[in-house]
C-alpha atoms as a PDB file:
ATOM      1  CA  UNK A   1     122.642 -18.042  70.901  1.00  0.00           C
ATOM      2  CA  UNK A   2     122.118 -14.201  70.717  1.00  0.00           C
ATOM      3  CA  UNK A   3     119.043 -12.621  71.763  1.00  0.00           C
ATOM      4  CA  UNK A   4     118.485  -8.972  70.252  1.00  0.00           C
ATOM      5  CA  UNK A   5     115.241  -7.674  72.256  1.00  0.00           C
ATOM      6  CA  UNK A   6     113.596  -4.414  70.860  1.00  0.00           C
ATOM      7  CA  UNK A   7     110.915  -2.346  72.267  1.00  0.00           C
ATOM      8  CA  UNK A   8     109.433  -0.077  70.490  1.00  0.00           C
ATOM      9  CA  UNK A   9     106.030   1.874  71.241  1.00  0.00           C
ATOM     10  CA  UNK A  10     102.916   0.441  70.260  1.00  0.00           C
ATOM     11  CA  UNK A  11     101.343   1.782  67.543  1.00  0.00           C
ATOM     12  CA  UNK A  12     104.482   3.438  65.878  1.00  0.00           C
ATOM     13  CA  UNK A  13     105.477   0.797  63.541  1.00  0.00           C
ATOM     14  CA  UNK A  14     104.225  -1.025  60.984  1.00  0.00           C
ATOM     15  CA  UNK A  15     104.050  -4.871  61.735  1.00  0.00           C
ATOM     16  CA  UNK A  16     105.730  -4.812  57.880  1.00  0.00           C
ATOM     17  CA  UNK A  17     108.477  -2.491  59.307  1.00  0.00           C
ATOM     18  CA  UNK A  18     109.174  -4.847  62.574  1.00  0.00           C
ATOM     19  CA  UNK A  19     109.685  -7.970  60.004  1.00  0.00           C
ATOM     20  CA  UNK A  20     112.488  -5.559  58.136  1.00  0.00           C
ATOM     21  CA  UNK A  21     114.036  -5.114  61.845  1.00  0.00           C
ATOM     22  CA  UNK A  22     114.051  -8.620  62.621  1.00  0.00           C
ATOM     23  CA  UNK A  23     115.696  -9.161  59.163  1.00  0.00           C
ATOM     24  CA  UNK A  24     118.140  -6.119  59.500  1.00  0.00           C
ATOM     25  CA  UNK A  25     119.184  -6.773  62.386  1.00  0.00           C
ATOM     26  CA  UNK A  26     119.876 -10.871  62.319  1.00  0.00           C
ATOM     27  CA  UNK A  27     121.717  -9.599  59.144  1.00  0.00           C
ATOM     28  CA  UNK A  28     123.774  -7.247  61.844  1.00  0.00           C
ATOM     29  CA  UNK A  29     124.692 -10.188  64.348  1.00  0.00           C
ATOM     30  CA  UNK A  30     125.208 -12.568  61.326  1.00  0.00           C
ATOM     31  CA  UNK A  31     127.922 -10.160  59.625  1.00  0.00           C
ATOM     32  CA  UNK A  32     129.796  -9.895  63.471  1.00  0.00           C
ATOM     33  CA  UNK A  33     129.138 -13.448  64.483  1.00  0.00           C
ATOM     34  CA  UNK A  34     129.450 -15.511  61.423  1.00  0.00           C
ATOM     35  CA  UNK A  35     126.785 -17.143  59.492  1.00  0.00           C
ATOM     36  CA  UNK A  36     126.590 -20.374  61.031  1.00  0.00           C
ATOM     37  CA  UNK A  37     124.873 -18.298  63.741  1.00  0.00           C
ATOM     38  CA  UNK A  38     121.532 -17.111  61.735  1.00  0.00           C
ATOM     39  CA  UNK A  39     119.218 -20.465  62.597  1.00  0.00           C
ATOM     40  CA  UNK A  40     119.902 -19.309  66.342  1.00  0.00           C
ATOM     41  CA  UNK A  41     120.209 -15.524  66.029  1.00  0.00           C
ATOM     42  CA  UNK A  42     116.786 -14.817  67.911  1.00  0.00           C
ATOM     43  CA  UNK A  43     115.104 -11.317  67.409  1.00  0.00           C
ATOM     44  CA  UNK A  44     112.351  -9.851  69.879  1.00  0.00           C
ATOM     45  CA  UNK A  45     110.253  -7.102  68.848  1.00  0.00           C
ATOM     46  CA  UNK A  46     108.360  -5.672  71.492  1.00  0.00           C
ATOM     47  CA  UNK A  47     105.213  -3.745  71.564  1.00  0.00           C
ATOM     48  CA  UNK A  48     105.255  -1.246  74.921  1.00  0.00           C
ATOM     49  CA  UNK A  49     102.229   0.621  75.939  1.00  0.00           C
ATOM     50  CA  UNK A  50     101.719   4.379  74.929  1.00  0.00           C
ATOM     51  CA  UNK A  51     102.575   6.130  78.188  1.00  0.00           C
ATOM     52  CA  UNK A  52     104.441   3.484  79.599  1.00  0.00           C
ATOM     53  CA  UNK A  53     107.694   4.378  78.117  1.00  0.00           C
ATOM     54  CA  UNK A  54     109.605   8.152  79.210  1.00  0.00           C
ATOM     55  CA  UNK A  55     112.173   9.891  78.910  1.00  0.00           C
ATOM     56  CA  UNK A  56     113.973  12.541  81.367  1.00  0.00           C
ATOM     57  CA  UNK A  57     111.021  11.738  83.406  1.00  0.00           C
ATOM     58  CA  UNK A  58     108.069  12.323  80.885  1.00  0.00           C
ATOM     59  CA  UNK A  59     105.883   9.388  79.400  1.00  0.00           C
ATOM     60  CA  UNK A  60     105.768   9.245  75.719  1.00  0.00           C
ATOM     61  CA  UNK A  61     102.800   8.289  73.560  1.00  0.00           C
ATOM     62  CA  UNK A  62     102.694   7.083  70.294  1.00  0.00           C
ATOM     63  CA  UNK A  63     101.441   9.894  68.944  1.00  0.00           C
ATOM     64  CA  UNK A  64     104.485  11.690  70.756  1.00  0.00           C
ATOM     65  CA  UNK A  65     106.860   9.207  68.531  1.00  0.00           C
ATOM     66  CA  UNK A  66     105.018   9.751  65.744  1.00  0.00           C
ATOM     67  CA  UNK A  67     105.454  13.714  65.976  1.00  0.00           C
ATOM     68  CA  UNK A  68     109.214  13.432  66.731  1.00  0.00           C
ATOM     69  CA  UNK A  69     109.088  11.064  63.399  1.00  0.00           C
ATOM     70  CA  UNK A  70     107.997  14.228  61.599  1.00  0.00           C
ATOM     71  CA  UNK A  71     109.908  16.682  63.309  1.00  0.00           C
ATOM     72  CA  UNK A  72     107.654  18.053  65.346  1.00  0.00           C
ATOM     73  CA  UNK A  73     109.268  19.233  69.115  1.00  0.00           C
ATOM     74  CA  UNK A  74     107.405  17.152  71.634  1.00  0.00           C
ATOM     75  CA  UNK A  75     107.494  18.530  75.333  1.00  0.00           C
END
């Protein structure tokens, strides 16, 4: 039974957009694993607190995501 957890920060998606991961990516696993496997295929989508997530030793916020979404530098 494969477990596919994803964090993402909170705030950044849309709770629309995290049902098209879950989908997308059972879809993934299903394709590589055969589709016997979907009714145990488990997906985790994780909300992690803004701030509580860096990178190269600097937290990110959501609205840090959200500016790197848009192509805006951040840093």
């Amino acid at each position: 039974m494969p477990l596919i957890n994803v964090k993402v920060i909170e705030g950044v998606f849309t709770e629309t957009q995290k049902v098209e991961m879950v989908r997308t990516l059972t879809d993934a696993m299903v394709r590589i694993e055969g589709e016997n496997m979907r009714p145990v295929t488990w997906v985790l989508v994780e909300d992690v607190k803004s701030g509580a997530w860096g990178i190269g030793g600097n937290p990110l916020t959501t609205a840090d995501v959200k500016a790197l979404a848009a192509g805006v530098p951040v840093g």
